[in-house]
PDB file of N, CA and C in Angstrom:
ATOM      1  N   UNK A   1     -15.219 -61.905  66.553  1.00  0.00           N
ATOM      2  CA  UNK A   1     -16.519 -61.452  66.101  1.00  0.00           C
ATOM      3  C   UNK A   1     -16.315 -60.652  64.811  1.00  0.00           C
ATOM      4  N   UNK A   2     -17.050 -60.705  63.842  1.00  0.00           N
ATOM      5  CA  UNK A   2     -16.890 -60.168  62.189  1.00  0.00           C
ATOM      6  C   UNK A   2     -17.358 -58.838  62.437  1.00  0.00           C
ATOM      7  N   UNK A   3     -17.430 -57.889  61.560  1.00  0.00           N
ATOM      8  CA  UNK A   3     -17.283 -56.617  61.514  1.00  0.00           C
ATOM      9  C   UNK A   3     -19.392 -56.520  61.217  1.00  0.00           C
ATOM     10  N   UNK A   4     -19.471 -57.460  61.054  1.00  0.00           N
ATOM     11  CA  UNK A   4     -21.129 -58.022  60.506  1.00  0.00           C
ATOM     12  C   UNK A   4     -21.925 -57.876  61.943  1.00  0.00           C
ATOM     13  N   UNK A   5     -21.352 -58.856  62.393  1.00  0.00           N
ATOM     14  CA  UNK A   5     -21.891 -59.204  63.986  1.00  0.00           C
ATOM     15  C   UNK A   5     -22.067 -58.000  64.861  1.00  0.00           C
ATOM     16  N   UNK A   6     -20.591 -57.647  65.055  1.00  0.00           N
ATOM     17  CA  UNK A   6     -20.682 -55.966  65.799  1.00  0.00           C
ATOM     18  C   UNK A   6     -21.408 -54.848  65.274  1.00  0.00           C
ATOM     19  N   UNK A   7     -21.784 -55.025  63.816  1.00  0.00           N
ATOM     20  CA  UNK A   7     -22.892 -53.856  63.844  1.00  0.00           C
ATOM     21  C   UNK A   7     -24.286 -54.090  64.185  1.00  0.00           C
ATOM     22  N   UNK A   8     -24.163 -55.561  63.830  1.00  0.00           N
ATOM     23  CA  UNK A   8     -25.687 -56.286  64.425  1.00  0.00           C
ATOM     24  C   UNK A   8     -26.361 -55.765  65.755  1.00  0.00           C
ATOM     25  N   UNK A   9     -25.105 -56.144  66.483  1.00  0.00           N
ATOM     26  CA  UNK A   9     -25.255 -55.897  68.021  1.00  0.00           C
ATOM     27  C   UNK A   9     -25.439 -54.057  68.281  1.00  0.00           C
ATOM     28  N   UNK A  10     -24.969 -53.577  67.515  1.00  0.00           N
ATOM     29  CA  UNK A  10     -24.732 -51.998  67.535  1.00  0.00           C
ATOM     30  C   UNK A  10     -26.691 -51.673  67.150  1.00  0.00           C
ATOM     31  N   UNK A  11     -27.253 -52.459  66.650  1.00  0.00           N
ATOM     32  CA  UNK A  11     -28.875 -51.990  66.220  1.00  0.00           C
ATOM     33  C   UNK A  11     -29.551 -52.513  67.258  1.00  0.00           C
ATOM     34  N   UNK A  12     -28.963 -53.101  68.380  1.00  0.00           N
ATOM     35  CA  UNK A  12     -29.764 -53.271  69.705  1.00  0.00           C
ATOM     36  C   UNK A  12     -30.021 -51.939  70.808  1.00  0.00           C
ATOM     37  N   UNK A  13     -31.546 -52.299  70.917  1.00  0.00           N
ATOM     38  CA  UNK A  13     -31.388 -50.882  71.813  1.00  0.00           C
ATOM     39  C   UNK A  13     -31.351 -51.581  73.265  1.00  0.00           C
ATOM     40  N   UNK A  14     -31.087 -51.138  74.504  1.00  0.00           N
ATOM     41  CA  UNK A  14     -30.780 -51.535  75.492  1.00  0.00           C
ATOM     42  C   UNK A  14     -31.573 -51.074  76.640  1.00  0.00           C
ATOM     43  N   UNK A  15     -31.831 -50.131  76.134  1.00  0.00           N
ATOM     44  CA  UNK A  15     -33.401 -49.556  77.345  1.00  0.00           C
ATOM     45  C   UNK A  15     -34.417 -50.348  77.110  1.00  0.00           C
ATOM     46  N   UNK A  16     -34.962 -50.396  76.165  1.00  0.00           N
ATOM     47  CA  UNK A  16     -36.153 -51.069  75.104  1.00  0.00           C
ATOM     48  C   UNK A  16     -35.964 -52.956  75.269  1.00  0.00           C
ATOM     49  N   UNK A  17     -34.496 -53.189  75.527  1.00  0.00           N
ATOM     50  CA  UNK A  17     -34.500 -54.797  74.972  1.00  0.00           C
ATOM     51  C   UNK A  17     -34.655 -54.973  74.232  1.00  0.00           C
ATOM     52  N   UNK A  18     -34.724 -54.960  72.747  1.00  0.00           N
ATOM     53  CA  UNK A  18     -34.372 -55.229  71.887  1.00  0.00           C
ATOM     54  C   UNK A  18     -34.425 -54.574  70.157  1.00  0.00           C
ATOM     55  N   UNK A  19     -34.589 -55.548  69.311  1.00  0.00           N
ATOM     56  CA  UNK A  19     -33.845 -54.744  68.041  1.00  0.00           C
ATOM     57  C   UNK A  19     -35.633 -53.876  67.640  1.00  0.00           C
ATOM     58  N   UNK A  20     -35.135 -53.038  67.020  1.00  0.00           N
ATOM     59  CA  UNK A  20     -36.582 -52.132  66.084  1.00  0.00           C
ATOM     60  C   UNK A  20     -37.012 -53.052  65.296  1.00  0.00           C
ATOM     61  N   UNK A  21     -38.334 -53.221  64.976  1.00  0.00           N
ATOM     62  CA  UNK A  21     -38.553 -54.697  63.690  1.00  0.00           C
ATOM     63  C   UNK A  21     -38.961 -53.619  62.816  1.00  0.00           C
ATOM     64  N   UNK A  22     -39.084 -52.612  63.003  1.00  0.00           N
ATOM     65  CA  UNK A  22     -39.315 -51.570  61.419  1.00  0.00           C
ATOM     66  C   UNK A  22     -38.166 -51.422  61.078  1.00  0.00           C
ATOM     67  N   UNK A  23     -36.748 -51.747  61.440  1.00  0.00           N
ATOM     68  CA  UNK A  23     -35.667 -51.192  60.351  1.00  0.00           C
ATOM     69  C   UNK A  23     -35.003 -52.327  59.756  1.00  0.00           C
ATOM     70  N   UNK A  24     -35.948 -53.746  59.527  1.00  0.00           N
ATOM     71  CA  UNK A  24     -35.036 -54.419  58.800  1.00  0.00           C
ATOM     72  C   UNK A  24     -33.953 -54.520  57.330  1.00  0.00           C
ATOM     73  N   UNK A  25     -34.897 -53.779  56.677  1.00  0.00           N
ATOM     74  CA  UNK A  25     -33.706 -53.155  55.421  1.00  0.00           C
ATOM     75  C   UNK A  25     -32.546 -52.480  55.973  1.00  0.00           C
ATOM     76  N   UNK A  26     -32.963 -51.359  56.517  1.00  0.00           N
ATOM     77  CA  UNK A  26     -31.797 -50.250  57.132  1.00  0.00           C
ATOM     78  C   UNK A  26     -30.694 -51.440  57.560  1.00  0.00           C
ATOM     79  N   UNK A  27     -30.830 -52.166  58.540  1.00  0.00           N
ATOM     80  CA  UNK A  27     -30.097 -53.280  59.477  1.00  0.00           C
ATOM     81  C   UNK A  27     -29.382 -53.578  58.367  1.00  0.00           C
ATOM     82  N   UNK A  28     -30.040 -54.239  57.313  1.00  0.00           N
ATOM     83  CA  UNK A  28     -29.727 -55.352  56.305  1.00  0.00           C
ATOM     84  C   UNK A  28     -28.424 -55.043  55.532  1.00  0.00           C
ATOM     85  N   UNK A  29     -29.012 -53.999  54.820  1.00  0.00           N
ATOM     86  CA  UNK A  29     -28.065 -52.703  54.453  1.00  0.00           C
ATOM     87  C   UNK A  29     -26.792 -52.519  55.193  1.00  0.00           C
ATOM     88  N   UNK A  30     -26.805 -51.986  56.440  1.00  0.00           N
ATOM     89  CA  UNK A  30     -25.755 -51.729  57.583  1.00  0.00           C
ATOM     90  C   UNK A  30     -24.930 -53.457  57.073  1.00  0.00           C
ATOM     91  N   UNK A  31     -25.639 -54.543  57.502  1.00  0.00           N
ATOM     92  CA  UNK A  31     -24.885 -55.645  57.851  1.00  0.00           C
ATOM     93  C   UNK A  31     -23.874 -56.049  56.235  1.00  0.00           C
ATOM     94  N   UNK A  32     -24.422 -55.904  55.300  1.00  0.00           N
ATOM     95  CA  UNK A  32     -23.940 -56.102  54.053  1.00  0.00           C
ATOM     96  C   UNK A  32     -22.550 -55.509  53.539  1.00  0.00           C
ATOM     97  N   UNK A  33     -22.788 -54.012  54.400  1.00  0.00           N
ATOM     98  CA  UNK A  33     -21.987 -52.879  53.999  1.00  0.00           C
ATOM     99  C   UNK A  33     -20.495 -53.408  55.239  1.00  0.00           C
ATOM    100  N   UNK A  34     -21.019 -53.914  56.201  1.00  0.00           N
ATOM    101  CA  UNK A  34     -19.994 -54.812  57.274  1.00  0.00           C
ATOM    102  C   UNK A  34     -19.253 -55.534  56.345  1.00  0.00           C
ATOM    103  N   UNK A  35     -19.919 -56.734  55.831  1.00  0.00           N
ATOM    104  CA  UNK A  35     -19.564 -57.883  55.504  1.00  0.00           C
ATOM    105  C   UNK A  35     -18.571 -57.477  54.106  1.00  0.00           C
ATOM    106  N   UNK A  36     -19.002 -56.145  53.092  1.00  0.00           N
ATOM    107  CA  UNK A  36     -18.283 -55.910  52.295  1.00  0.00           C
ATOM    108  C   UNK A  36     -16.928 -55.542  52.151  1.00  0.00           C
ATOM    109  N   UNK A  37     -16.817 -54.469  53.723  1.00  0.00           N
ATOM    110  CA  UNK A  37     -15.614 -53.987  53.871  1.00  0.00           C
ATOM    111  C   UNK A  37     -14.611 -55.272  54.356  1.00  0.00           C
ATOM    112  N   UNK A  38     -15.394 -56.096  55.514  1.00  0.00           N
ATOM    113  CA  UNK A  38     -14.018 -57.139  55.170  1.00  0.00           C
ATOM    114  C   UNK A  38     -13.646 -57.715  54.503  1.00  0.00           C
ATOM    115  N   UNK A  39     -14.695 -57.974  53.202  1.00  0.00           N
ATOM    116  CA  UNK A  39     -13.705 -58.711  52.011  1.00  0.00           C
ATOM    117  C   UNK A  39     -13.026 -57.801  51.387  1.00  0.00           C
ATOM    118  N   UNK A  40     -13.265 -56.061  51.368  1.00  0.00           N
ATOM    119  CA  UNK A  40     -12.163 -55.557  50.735  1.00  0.00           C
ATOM    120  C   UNK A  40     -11.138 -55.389  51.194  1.00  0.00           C
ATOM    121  N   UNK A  41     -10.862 -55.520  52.956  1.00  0.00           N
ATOM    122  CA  UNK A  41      -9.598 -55.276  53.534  1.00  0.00           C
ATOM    123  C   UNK A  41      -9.101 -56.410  53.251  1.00  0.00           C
ATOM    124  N   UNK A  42      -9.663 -57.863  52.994  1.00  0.00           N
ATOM    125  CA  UNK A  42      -8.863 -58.983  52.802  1.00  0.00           C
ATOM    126  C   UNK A  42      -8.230 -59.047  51.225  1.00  0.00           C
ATOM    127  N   UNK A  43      -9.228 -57.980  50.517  1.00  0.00           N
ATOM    128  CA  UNK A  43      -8.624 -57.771  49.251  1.00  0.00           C
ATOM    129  C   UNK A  43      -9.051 -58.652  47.864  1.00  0.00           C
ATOM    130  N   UNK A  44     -10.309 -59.324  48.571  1.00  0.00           N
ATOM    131  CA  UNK A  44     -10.931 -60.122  47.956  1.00  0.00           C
ATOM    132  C   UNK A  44     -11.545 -59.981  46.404  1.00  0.00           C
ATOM    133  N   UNK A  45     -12.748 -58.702  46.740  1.00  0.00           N
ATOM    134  CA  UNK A  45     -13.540 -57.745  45.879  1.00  0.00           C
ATOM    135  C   UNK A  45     -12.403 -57.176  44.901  1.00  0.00           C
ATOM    136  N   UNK A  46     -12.737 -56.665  43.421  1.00  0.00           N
ATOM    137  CA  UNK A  46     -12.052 -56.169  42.617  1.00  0.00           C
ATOM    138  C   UNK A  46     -12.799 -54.836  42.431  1.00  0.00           C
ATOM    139  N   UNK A  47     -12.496 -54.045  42.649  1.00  0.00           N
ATOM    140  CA  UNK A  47     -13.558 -52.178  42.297  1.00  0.00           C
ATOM    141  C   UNK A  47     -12.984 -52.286  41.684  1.00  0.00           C
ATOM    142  N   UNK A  48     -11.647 -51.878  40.886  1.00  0.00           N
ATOM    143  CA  UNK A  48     -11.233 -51.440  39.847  1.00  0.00           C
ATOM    144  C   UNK A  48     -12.406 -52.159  38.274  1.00  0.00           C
ATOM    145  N   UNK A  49     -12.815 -51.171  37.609  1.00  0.00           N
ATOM    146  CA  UNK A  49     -13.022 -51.516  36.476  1.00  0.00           C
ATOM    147  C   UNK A  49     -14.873 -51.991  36.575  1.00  0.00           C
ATOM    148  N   UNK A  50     -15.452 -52.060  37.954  1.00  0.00           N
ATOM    149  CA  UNK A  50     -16.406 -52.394  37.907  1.00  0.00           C
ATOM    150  C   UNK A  50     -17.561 -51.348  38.186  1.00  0.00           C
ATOM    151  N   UNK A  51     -18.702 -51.490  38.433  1.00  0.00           N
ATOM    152  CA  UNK A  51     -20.178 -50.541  38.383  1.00  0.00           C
ATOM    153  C   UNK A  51     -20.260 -51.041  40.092  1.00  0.00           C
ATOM    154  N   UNK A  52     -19.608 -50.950  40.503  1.00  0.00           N
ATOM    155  CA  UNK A  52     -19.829 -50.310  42.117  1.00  0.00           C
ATOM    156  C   UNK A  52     -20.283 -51.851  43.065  1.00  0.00           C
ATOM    157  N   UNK A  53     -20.372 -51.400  44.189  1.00  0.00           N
ATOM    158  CA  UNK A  53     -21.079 -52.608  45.391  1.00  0.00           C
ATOM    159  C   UNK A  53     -22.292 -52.299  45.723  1.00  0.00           C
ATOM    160  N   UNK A  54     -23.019 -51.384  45.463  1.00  0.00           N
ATOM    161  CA  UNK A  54     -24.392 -50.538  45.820  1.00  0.00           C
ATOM    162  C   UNK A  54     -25.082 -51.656  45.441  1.00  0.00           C
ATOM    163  N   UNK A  55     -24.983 -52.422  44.323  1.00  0.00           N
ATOM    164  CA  UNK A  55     -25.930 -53.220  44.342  1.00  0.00           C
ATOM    165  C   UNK A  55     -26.320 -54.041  45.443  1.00  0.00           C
ATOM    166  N   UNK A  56     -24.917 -54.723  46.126  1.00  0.00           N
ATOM    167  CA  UNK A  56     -24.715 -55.691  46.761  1.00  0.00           C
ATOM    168  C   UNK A  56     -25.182 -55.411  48.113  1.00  0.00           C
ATOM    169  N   UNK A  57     -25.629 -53.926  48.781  1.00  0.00           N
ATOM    170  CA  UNK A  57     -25.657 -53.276  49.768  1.00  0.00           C
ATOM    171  C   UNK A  57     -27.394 -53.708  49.693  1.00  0.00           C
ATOM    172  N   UNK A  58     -28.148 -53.021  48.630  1.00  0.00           N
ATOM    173  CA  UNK A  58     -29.678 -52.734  48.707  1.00  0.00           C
ATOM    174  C   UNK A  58     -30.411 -54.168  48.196  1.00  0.00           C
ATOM    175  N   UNK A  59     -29.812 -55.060  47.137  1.00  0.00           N
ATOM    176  CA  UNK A  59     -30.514 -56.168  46.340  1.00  0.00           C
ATOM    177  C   UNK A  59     -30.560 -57.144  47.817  1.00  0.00           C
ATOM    178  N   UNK A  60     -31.798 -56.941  48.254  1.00  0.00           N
ATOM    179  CA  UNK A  60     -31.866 -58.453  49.255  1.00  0.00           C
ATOM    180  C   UNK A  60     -31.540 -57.945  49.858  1.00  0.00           C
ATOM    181  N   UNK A  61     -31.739 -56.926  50.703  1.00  0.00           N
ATOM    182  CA  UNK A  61     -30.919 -56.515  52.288  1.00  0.00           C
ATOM    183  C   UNK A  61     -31.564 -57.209  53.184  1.00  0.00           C
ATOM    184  N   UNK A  62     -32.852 -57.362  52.887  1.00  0.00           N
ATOM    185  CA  UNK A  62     -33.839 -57.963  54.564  1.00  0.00           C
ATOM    186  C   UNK A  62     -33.100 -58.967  54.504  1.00  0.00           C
ATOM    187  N   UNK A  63     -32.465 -59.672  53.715  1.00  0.00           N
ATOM    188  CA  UNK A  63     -31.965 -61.070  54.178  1.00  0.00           C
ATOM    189  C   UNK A  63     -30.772 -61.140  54.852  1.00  0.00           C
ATOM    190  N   UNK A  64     -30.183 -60.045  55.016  1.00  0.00           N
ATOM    191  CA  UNK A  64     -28.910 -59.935  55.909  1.00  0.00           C
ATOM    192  C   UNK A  64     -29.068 -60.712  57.253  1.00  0.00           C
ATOM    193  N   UNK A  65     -29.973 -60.400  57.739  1.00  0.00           N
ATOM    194  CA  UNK A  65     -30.154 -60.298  59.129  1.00  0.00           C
ATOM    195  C   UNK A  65     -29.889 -61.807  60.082  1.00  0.00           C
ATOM    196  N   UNK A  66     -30.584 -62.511  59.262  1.00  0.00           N
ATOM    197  CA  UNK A  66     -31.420 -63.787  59.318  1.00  0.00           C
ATOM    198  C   UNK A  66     -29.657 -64.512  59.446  1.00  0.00           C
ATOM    199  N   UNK A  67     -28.547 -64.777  59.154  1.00  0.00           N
ATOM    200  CA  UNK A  67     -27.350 -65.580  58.660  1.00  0.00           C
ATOM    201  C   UNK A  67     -26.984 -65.076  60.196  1.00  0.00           C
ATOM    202  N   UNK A  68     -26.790 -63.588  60.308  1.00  0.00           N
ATOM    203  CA  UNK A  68     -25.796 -62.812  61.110  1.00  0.00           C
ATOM    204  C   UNK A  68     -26.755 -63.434  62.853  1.00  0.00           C
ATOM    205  N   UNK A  69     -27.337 -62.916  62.820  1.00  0.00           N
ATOM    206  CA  UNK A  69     -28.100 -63.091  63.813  1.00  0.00           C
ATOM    207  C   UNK A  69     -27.777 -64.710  64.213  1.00  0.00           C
ATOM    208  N   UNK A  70     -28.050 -65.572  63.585  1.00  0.00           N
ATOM    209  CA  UNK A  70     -28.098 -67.287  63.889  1.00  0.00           C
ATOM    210  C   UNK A  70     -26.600 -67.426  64.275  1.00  0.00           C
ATOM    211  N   UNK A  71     -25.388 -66.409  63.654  1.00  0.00           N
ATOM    212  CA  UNK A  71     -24.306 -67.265  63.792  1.00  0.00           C
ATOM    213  C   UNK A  71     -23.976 -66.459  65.531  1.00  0.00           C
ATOM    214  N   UNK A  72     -24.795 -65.251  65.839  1.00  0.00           N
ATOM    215  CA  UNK A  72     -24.744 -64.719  67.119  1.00  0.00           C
ATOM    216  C   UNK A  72     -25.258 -65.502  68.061  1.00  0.00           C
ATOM    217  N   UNK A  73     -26.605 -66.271  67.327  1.00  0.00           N
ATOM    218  CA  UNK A  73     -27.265 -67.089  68.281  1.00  0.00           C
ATOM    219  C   UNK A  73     -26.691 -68.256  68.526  1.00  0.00           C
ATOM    220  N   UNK A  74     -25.566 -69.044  67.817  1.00  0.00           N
ATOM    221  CA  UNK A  74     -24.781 -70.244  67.623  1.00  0.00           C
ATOM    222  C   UNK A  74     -23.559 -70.046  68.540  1.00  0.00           C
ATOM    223  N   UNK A  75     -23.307 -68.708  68.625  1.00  0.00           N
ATOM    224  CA  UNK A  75     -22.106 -68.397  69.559  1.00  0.00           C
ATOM    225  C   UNK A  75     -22.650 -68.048  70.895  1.00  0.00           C
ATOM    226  N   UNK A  76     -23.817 -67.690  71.719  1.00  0.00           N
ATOM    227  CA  UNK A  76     -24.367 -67.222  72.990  1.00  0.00           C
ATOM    228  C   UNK A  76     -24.599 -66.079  72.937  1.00  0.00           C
ATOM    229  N   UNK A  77     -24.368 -65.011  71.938  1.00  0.00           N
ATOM    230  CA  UNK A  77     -24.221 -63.444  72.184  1.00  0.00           C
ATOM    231  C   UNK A  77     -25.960 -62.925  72.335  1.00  0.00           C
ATOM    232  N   UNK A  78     -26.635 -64.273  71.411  1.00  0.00           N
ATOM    233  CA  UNK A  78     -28.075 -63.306  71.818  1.00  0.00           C
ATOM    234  C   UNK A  78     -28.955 -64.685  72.056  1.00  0.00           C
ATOM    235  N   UNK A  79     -30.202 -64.087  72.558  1.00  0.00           N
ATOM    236  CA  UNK A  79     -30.916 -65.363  72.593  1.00  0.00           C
ATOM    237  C   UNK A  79     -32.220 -64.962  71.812  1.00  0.00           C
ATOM    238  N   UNK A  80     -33.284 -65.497  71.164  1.00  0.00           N
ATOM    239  CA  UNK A  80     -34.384 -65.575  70.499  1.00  0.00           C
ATOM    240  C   UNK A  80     -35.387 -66.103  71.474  1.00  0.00           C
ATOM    241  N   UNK A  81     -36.834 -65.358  71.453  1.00  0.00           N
ATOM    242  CA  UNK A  81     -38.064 -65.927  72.213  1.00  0.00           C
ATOM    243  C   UNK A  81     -39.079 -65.596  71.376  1.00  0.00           C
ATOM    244  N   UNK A  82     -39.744 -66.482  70.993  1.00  0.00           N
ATOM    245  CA  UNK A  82     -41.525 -66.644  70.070  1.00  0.00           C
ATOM    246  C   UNK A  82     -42.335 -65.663  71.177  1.00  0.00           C
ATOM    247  N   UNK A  83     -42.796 -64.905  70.273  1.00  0.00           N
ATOM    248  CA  UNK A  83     -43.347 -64.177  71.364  1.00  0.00           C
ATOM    249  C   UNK A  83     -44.846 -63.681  70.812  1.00  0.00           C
ATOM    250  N   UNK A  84     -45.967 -63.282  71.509  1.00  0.00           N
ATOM    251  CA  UNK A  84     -47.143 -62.891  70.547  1.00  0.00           C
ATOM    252  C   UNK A  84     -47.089 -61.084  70.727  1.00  0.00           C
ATOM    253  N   UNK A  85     -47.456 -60.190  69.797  1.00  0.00           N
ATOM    254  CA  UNK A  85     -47.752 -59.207  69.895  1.00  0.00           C
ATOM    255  C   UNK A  85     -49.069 -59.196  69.816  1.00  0.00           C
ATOM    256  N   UNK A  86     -49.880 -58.190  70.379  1.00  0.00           N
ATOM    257  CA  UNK A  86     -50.969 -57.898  70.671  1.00  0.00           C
ATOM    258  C   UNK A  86     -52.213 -59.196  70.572  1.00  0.00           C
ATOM    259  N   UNK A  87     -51.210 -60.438  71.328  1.00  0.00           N
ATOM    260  CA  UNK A  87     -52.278 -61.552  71.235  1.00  0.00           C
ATOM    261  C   UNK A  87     -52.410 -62.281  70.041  1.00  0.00           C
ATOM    262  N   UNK A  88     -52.148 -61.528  69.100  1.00  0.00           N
ATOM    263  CA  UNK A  88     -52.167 -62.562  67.816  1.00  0.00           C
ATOM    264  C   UNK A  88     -50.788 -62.618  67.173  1.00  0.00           C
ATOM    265  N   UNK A  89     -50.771 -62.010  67.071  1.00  0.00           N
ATOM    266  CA  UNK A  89     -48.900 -62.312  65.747  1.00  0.00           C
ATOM    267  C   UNK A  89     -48.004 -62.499  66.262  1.00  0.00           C
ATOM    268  N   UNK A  90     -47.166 -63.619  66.319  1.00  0.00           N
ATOM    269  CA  UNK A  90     -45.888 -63.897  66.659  1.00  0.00           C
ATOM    270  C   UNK A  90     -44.793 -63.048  66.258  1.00  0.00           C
ATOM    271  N   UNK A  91     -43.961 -63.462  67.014  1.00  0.00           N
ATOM    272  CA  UNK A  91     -43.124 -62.766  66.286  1.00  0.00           C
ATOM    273  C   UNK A  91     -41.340 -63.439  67.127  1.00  0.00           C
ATOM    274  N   UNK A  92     -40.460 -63.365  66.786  1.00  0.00           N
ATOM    275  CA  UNK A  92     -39.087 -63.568  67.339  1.00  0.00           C
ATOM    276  C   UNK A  92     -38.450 -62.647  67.987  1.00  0.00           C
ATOM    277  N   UNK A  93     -38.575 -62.475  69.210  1.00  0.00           N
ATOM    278  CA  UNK A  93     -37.991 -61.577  70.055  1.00  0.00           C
ATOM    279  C   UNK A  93     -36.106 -61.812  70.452  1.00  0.00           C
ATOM    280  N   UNK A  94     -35.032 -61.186  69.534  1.00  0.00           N
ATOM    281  CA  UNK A  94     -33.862 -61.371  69.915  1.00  0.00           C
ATOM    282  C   UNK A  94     -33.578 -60.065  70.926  1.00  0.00           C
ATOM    283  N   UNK A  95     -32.337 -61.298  71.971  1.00  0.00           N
ATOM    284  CA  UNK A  95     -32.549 -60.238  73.102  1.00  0.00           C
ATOM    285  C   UNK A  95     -30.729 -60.470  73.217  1.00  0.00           C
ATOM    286  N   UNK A  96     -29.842 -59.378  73.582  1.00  0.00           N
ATOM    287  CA  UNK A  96     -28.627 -59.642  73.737  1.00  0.00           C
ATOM    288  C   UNK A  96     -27.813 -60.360  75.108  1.00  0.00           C
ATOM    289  N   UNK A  97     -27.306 -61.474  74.952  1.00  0.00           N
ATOM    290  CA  UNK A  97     -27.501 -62.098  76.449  1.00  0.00           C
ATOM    291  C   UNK A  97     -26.738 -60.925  77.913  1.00  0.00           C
ATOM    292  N   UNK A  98     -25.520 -60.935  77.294  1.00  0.00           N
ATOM    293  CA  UNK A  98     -24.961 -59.612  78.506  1.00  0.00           C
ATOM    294  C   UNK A  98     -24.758 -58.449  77.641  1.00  0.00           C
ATOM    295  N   UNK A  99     -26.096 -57.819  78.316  1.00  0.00           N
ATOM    296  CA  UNK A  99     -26.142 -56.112  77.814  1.00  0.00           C
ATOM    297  C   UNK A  99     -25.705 -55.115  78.603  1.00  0.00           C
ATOM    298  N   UNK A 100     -24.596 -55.713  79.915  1.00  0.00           N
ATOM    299  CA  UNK A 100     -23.964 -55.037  80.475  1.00  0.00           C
ATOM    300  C   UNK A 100     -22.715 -54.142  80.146  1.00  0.00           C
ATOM    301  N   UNK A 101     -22.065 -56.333  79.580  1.00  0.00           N
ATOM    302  CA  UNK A 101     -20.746 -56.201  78.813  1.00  0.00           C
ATOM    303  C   UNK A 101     -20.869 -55.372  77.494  1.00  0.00           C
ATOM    304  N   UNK A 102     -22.053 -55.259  76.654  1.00  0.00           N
ATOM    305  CA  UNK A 102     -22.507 -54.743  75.623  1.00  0.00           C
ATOM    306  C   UNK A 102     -22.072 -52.921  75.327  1.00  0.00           C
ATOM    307  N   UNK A 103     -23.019 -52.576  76.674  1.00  0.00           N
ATOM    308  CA  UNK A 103     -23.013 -51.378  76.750  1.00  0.00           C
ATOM    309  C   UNK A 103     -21.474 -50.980  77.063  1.00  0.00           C
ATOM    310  N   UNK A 104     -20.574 -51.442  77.353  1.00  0.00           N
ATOM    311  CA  UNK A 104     -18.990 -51.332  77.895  1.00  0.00           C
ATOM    312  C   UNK A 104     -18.310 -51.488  76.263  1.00  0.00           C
ATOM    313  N   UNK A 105     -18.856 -52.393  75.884  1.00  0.00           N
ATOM    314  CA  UNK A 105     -18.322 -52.530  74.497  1.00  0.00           C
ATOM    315  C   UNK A 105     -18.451 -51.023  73.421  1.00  0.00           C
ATOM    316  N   UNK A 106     -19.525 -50.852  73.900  1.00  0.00           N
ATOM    317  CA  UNK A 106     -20.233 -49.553  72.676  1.00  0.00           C
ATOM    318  C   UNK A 106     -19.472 -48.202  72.981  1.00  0.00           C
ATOM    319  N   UNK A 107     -18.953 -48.465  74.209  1.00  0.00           N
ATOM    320  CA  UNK A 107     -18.402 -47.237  74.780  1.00  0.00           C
ATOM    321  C   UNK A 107     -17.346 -46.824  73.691  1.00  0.00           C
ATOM    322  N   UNK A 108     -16.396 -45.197  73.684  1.00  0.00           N
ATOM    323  CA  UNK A 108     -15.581 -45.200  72.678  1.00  0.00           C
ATOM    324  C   UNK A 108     -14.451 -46.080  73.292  1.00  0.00           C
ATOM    325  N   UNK A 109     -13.673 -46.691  72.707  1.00  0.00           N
ATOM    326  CA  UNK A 109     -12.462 -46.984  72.881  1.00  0.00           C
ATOM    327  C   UNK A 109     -12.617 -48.644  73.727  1.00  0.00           C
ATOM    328  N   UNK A 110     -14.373 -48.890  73.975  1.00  0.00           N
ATOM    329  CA  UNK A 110     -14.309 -49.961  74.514  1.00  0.00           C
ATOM    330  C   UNK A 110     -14.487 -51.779  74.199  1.00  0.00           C
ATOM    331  N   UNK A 111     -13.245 -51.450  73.234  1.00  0.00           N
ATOM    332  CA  UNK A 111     -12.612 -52.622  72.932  1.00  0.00           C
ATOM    333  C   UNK A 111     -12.868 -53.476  71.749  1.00  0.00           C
ATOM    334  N   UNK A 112     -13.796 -53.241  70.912  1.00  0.00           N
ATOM    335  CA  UNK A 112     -14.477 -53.426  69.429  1.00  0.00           C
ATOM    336  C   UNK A 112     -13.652 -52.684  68.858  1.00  0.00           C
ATOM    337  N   UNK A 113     -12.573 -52.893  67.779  1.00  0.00           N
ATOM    338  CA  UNK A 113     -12.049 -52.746  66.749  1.00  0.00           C
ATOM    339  C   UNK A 113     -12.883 -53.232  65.563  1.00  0.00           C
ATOM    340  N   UNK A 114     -12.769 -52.637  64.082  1.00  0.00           N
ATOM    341  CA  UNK A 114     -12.976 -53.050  62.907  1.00  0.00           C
ATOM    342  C   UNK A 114     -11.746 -53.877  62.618  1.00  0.00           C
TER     343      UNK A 114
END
């Protein structure tokens, strides 16, 4: 699982069932800032000499979500349901499939490495 995915899963709430739909930037943001650090541990990214990753964090964050999420949903970790709020507006309800194993995961030391 990418360092992307596990924070994904980390913006699930577990009392509630599922993610906040007011923090999709925040999320977006979070997931970007994932995805950045592993290309710098792979050593990919060049900082030296450049005007920073901030861009890369805030330009387009809502769109984070949308890649990370599908490749969770492609692997079993979550599932998606069309759902109506207050009768009229749909909306995509992602729900984490075992939020048992989840909550064991979140624990300190329980077993999620970066």
């Amino acid at each position: 699982m990418t360092l992307a995915q596990k924070l994904y899963l980390l913006c699930y709430t577990v009392k509630k069932e599922k993610f906040q739909l007011d923090n999709a930037q925040g999320r977006g943001q979070l997931l970007r800032a994932g995805a950045m650090t592993e290309l710098a541990r792979a050593g990919l990214p060049d900082a030296t000499g450049g005007k920073g990753w901030l861009k890369f964090l805030h330009d387009k964050a809502h769109t984070a979500e949308t890649p990370i999420r599908d490749q969770l949903l492609a692997s079993g970790d979550v599932v998606m349901t069309r759902e109506k709020e207050l009768g009229a507006i749909s909306i995509n309800r992602v729900s984490v499939v075992h939020p048992d194993s989840y909550l064991a995961s979140r624990a300190v030391g329980g077993g999620w490495s970066a």
